[in-house]
C-alpha atoms as a PDB file:
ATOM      1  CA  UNK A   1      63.519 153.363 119.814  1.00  0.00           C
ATOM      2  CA  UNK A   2      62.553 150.040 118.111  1.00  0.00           C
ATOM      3  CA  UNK A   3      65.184 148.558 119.668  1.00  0.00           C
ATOM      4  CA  UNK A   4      63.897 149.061 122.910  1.00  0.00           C
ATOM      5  CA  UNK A   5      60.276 147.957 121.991  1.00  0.00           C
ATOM      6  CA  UNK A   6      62.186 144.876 121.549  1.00  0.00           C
ATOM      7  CA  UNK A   7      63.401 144.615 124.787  1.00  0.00           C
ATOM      8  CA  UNK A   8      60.143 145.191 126.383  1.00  0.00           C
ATOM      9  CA  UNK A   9      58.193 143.072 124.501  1.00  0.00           C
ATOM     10  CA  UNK A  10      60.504 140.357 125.250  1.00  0.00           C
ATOM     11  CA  UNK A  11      60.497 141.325 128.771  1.00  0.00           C
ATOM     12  CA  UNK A  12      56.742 141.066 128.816  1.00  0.00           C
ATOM     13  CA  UNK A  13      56.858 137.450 126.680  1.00  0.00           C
ATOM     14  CA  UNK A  14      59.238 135.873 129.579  1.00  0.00           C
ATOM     15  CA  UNK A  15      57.135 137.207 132.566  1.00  0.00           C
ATOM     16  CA  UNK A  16      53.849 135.963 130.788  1.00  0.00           C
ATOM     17  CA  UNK A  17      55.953 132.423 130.376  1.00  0.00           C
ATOM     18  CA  UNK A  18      57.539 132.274 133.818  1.00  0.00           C
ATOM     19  CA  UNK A  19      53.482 133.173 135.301  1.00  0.00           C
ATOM     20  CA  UNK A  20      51.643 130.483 133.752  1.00  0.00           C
ATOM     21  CA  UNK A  21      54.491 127.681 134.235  1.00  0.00           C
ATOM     22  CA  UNK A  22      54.247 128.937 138.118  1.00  0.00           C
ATOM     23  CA  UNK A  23      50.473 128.159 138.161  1.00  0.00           C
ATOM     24  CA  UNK A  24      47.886 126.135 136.526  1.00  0.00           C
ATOM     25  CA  UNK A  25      44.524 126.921 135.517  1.00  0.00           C
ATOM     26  CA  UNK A  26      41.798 124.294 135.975  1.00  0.00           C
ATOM     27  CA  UNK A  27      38.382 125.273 134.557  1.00  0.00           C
ATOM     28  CA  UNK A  28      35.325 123.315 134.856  1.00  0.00           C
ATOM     29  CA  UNK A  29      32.347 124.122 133.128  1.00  0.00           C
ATOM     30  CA  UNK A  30      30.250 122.685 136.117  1.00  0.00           C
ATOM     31  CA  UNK A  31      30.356 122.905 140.255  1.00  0.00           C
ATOM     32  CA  UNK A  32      31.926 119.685 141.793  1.00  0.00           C
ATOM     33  CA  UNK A  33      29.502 117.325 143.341  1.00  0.00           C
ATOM     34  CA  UNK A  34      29.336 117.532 147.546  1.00  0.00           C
ATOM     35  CA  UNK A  35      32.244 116.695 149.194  1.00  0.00           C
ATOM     36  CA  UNK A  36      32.625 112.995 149.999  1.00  0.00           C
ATOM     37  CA  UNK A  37      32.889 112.420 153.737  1.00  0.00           C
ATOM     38  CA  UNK A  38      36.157 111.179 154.792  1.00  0.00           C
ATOM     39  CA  UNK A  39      36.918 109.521 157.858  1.00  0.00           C
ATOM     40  CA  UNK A  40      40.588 110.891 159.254  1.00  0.00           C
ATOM     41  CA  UNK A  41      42.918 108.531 160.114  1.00  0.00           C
ATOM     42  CA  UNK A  42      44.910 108.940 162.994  1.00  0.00           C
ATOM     43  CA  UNK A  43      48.369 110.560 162.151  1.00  0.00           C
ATOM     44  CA  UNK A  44      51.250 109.020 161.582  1.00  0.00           C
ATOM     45  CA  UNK A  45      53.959 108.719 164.262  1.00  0.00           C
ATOM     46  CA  UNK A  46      56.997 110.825 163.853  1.00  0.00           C
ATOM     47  CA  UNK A  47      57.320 114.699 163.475  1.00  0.00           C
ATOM     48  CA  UNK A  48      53.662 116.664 163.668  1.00  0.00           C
ATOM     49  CA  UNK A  49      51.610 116.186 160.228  1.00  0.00           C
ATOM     50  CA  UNK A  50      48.459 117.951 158.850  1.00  0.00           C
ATOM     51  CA  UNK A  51      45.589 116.686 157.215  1.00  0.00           C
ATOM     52  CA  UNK A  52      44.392 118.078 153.709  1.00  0.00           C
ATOM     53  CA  UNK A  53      40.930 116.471 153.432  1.00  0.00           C
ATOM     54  CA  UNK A  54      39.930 115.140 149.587  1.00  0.00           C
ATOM     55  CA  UNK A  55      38.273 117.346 147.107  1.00  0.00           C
ATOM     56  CA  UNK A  56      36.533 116.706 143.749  1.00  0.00           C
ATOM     57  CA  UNK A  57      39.467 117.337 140.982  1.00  0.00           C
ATOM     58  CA  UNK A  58      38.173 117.899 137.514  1.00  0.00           C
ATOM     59  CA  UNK A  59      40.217 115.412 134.887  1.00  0.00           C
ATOM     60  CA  UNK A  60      39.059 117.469 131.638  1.00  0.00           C
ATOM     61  CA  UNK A  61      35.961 115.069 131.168  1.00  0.00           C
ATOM     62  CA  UNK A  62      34.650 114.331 134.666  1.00  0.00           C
ATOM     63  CA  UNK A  63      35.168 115.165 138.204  1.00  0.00           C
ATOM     64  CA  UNK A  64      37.384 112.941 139.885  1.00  0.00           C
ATOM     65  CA  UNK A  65      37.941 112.093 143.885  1.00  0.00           C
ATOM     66  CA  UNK A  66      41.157 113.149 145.355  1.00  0.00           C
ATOM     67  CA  UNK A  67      41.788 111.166 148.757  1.00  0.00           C
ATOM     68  CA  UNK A  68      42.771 113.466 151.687  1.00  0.00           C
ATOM     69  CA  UNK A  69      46.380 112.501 153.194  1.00  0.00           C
ATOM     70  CA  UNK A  70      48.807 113.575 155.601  1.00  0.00           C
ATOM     71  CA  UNK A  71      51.487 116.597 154.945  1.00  0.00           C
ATOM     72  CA  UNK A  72      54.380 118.241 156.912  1.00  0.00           C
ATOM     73  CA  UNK A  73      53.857 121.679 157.286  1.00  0.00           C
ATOM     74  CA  UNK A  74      56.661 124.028 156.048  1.00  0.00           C
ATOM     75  CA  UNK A  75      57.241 125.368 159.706  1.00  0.00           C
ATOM     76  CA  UNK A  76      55.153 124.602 162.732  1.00  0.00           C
ATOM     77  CA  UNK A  77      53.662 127.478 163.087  1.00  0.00           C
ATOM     78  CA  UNK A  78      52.115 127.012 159.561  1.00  0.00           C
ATOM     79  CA  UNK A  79      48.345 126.432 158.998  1.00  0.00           C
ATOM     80  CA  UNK A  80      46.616 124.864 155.759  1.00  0.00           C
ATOM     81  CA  UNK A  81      44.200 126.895 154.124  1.00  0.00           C
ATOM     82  CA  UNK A  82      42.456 123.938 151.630  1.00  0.00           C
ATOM     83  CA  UNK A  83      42.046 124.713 147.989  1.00  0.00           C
ATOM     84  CA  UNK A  84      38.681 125.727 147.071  1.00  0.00           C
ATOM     85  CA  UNK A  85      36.716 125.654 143.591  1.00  0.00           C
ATOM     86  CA  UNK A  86      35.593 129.223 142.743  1.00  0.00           C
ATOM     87  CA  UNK A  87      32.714 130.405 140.571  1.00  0.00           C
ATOM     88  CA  UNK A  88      33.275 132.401 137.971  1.00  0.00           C
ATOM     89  CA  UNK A  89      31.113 135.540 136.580  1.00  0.00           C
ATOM     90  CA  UNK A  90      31.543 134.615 132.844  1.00  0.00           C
ATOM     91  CA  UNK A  91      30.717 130.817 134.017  1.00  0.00           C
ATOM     92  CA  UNK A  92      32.574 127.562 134.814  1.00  0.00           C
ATOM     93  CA  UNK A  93      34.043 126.904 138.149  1.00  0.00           C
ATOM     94  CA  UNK A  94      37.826 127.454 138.485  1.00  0.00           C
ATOM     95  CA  UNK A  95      40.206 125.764 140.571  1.00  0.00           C
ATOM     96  CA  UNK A  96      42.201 128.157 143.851  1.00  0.00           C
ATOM     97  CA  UNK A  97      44.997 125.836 145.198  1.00  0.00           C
ATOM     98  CA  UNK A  98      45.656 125.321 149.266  1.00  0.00           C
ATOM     99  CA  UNK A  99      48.096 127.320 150.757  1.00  0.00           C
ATOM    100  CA  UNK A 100      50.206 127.200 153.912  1.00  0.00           C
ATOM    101  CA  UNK A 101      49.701 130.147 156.078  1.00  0.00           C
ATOM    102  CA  UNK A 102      51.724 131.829 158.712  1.00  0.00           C
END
């Protein structure tokens, strides 16, 4: 039996390790100042590209400006769904990456 309390525990150790390489948590302890407004280039010629606009990106110290740019969607059916930062109950803001969609 304590061999296989073992086993399980290591199980549980790897999954915990293989979640939070997958995925970063950003917490800020305040909300991001307003969007900037961006003007949106026109794309760029060759195979169909989507814009993700800029967002405020917090550094550990300060919020920082991430430009918006041009990406090639996955598929071409695929839609972006921009990352967002999220309030949280206990305080501090926390950071939901963009996904592709569809």
């Amino acid at each position: 039996m304590f061999t296989r309390y073992l086993s399980l525990a290591g199980l549980a150790v790897v999954g915990l390790t293989s979640a939070a390489v997958a995925q970063t948590v950003i917490v800020a302890p305040s909300a991001p100042p307003p969007p900037r407004t961006e003007v949106t280039p026109p794309p760029p010629s060759g195979p169909p590209m989507t814009w993700q606009a800029g967002h405020w990106a917090w550094n550990g110290s300060t919020w920082a400006w991430e430009e918006g740019h041009y990406v090639a969607p996955p598929q071409p059916a695929a839609v972006w769904e921009p990352g967002h930062w999220e309030q949280q109950a206990a305080g501090g803001y926390i950071w939901v990456d963009g996904r592709w969609r569809g």
